[in-house]
N, C-alpha and C. Protein backbone atom coordinates (compact mmCIF):
# COMPACT_ATOMS: atom_id res chain seq x y z
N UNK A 1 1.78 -1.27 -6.45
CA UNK A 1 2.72 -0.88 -7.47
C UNK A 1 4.12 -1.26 -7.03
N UNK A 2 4.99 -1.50 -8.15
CA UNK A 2 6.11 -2.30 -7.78
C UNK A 2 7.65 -1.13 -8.71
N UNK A 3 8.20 -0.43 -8.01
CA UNK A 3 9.38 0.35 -9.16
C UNK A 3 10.57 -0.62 -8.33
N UNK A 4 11.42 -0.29 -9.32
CA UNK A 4 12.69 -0.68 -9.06
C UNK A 4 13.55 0.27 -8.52
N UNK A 5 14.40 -0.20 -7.33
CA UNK A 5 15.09 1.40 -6.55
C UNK A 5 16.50 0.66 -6.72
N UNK A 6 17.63 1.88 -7.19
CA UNK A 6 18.69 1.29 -7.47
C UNK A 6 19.26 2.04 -5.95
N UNK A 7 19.97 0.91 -5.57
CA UNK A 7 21.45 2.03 -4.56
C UNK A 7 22.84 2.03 -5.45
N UNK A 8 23.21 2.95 -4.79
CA UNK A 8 24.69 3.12 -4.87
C UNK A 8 25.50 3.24 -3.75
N UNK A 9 26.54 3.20 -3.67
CA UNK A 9 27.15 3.61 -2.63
C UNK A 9 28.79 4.58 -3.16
N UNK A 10 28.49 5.90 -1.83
CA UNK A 10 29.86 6.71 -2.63
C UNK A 10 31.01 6.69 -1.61
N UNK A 11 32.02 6.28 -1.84
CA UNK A 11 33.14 5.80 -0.65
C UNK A 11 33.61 7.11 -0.38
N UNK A 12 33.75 8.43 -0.83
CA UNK A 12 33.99 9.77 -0.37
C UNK A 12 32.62 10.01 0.64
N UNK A 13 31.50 10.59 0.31
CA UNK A 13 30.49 10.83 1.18
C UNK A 13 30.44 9.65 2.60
N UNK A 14 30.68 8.22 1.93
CA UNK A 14 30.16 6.49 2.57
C UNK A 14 28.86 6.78 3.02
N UNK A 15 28.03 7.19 1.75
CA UNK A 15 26.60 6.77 2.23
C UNK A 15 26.15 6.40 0.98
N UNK A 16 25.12 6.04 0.78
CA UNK A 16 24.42 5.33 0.35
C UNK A 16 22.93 5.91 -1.10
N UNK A 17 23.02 6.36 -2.21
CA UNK A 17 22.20 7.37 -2.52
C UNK A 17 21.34 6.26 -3.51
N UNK A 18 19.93 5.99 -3.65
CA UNK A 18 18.99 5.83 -4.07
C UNK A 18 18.17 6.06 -5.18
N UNK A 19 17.61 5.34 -6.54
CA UNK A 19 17.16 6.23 -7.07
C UNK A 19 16.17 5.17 -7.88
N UNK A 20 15.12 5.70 -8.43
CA UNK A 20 14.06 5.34 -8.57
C UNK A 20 13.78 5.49 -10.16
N UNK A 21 14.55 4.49 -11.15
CA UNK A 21 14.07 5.19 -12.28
C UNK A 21 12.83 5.69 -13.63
N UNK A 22 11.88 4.55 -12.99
CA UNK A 22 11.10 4.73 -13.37
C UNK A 22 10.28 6.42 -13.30
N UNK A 23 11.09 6.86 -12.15
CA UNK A 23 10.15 8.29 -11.46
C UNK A 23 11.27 9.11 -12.04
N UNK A 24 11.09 10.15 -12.85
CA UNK A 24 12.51 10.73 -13.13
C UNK A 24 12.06 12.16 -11.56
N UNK A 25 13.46 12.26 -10.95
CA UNK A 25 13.80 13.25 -10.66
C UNK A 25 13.55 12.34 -9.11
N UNK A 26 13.28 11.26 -8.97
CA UNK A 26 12.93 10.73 -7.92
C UNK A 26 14.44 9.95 -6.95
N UNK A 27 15.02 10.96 -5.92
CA UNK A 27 16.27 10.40 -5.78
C UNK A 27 16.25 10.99 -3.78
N UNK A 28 16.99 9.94 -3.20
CA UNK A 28 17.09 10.22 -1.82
C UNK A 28 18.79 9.52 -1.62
N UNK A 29 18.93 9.78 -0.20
CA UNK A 29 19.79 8.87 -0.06
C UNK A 29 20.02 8.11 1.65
N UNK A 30 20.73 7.85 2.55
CA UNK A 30 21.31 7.45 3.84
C UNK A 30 22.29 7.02 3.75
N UNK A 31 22.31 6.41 5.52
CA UNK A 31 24.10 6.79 5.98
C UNK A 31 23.75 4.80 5.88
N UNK A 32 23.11 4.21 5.55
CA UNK A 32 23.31 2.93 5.54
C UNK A 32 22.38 2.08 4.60
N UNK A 33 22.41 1.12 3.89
CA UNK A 33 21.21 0.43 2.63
C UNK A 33 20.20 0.27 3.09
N UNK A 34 19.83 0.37 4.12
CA UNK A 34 18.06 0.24 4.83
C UNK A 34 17.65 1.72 4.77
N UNK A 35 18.44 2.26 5.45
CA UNK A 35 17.88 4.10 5.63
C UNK A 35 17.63 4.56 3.50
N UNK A 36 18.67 3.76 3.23
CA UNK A 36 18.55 4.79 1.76
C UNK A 36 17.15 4.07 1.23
N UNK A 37 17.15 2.53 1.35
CA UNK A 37 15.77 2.18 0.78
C UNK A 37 14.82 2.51 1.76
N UNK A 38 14.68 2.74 2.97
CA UNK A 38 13.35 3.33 3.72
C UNK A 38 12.74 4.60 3.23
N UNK A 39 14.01 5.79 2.69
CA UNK A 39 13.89 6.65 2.39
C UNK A 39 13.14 6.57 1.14
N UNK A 40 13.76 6.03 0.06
CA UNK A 40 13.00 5.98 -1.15
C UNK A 40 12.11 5.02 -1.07
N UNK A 41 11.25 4.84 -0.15
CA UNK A 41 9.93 4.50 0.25
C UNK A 41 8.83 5.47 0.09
N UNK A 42 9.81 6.26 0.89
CA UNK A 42 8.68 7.28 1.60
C UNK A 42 8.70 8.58 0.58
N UNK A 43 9.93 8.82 -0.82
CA UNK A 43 10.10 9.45 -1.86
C UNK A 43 9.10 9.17 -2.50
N UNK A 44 8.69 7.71 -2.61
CA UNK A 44 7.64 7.07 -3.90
C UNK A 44 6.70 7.63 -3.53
N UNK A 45 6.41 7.01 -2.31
CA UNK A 45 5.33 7.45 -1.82
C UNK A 45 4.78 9.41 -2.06
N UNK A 46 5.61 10.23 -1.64
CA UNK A 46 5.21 11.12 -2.02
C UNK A 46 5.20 11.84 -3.48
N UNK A 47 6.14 11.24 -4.49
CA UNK A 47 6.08 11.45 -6.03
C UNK A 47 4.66 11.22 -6.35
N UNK A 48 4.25 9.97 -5.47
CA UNK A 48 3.13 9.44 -6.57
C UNK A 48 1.86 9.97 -5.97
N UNK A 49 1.76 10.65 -4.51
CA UNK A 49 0.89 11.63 -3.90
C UNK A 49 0.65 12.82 -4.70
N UNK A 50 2.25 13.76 -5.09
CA UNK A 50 2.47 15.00 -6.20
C UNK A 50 1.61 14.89 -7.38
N UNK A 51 2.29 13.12 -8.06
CA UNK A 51 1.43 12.92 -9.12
C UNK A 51 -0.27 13.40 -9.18
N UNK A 52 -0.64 12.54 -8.18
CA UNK A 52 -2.19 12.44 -8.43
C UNK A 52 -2.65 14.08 -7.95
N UNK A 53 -2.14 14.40 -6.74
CA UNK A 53 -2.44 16.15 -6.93
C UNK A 53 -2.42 16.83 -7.81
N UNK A 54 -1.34 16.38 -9.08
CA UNK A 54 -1.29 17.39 -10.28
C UNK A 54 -2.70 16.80 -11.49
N UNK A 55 -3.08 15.44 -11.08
CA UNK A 55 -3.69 15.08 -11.85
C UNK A 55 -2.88 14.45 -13.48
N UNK A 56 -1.56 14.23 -12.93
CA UNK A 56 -0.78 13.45 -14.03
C UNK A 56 -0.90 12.62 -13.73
N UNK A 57 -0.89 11.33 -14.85
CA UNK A 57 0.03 9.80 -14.65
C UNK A 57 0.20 9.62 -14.30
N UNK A 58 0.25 8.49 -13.14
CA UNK A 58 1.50 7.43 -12.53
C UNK A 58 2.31 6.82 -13.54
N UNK A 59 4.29 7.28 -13.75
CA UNK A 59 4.79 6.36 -14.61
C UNK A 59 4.96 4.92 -14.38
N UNK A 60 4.88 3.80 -15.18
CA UNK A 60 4.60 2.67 -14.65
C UNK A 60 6.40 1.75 -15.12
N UNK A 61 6.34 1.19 -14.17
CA UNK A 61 7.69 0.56 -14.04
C UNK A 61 7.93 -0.21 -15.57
N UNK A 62 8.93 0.04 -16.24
CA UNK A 62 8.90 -0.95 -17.38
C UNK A 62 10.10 -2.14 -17.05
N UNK A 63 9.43 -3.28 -17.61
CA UNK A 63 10.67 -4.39 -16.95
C UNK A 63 12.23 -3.66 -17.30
N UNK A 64 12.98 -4.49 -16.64
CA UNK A 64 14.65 -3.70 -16.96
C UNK A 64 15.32 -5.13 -16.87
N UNK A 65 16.38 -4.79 -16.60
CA UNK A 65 17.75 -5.67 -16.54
C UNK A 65 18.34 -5.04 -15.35
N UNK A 66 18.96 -5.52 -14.61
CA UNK A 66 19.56 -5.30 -13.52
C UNK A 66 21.34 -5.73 -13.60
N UNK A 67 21.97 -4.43 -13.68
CA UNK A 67 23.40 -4.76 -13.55
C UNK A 67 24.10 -4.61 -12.54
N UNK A 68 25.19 -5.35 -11.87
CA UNK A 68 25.71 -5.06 -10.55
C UNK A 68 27.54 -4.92 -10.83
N UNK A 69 28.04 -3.83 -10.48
CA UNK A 69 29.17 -3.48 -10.84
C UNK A 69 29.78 -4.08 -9.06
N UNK A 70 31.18 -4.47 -9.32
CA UNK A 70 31.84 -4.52 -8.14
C UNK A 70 32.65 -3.33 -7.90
């Protein structure tokens, strides 16, 4: 399975927060762009563990568009 993980970065905090939209509520973050995407690795990974424990759905990635703000 393939989601799309957005970063951000917040120059008050200067880290890095993550988010997964296909998964609602699915959000991590780190102190650098590898830690925040390692993290929301290991987020998916357990959303989609929760999932199948509850016996819901996996939501499935719908294509997107990708925008990049400077």
């Amino acid at each position: 399975m393939k989601f799309t993980v957005v970063l951000s970065y917040d120059t008050e905090s200067r880290t890095y927060s993550a988010s997964v939209p296909a998964l609602p509520g699915c959000h991590t973050w780190g102190r650098t762009k590898t830690q925040a995407y390692r993290n929301a690795l290991d987020a998916i990974d357990t959303y989609l563990e929760a999932m199948g424990k509850l016996g819901e759905p996996v939501p499935r990635e719908v294509s997107s568009k990708v925008a990049v703000s400077r």
